[in-house]
Protein backbone atom coordinates (compact mmCIF):
# COMPACT_ATOMS: atom_id res chain seq x y z
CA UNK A 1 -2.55 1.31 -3.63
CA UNK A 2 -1.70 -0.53 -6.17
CA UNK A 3 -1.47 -4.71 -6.27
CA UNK A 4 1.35 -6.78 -7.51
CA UNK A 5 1.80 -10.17 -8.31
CA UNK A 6 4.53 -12.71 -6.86
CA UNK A 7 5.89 -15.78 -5.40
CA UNK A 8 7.19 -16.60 -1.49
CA UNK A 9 8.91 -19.20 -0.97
CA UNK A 10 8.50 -20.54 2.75
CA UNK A 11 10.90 -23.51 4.42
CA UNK A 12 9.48 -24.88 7.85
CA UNK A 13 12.76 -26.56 9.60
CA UNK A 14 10.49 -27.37 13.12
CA UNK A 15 7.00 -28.80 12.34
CA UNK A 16 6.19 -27.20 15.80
CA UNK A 17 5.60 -24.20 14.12
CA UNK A 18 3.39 -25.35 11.07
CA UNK A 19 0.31 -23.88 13.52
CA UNK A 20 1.80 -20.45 13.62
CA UNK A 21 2.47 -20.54 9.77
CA UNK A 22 -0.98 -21.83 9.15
CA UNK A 23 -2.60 -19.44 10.99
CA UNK A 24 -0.55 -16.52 9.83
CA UNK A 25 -1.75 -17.58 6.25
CA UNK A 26 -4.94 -17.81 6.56
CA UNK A 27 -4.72 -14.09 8.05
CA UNK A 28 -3.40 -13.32 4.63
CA UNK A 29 -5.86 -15.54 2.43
CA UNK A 30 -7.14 -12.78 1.14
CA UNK A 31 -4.02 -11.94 -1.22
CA UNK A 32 -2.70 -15.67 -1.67
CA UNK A 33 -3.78 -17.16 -5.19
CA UNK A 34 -2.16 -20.55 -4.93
CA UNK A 35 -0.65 -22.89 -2.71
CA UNK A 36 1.60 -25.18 -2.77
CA UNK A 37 3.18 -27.52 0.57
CA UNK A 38 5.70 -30.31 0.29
CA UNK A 39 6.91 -32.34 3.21
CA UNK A 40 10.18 -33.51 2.38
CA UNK A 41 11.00 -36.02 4.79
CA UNK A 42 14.26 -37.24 4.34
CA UNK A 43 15.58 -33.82 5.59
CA UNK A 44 12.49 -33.49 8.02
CA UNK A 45 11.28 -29.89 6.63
CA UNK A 46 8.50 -28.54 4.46
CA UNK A 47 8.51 -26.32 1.84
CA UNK A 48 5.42 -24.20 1.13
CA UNK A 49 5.10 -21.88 -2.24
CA UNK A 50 2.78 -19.03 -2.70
CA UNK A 51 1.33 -16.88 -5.55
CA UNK A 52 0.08 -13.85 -3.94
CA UNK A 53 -1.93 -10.81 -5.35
CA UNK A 54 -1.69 -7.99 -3.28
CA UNK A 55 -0.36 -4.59 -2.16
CA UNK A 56 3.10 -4.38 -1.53
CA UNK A 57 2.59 -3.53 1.84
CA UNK A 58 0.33 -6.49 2.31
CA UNK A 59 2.40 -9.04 0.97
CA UNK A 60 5.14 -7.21 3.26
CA UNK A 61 3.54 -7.82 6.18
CA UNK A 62 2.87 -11.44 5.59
CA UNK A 63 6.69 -11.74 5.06
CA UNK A 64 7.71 -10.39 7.80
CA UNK A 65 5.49 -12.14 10.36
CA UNK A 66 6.42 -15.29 8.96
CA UNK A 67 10.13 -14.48 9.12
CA UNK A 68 9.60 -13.92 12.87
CA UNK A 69 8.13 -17.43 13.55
CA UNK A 70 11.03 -19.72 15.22
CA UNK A 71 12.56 -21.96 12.39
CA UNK A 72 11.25 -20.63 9.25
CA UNK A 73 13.12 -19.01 6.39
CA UNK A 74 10.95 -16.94 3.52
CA UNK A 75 11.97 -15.38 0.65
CA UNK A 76 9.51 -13.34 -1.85
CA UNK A 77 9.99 -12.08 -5.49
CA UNK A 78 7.34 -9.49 -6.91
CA UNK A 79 6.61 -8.68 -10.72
CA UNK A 80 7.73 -5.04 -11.61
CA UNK A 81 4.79 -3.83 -12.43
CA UNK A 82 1.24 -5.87 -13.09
C-alpha cells in the first residue's frame, strides 16, 4: 500500500479528553513525523498539529478515532502523490 504524506490538524475544546487523544496518538506513533501542541488559554482549548507518513488507510483510521472522542474537531490534508 502505498504511504502519503500530510498534516491533521486537531482542536481539544474539553481538556478531559487530552488522555483519550494522547493515547490514541501514541497508537498511531508509528506514522506521525512531527508534533506540534499549543494550549491557548484565553479560549481554554488546545490545538495539536501533525505531520504524518503513512497509508491512507492508516492515517484514516487515526482520523476517525479521534473525531469520535467527545469535544474534539480534526481535519487532515494529504499530498497527491509522494
Amino acid at each position: 500500500m502505498d504511504k502519503r504524506i500530510g498534516v491533521v490538524g486537531i482542536v481539544v475544546e474539553d481538556i478531559n479528553s487530552a488522555n483519550e487523544v494522547n493515547a490514541i496518538l501514541h497508537d498511531y506513533s508509528h506514522i506521525i513525523v512531527g508534533r506540534m501542541g499549543i494550549p491557548y488559554r484565553e479560549k481554554e482549548v488546545s490545538v495539536i498539529s501533525l505531520i504524518v507518513d503513512g497509508s491512507s488507510d492508516e492515517i484514516s483510521a487515526m482520523t476517525g478515532k479521534l473525531g469520535r472522542v467527545k469535544d474534539v474537531s480534526v481535519k487532515s490534508a494529504m499530498a497527491k502523490k509522494i
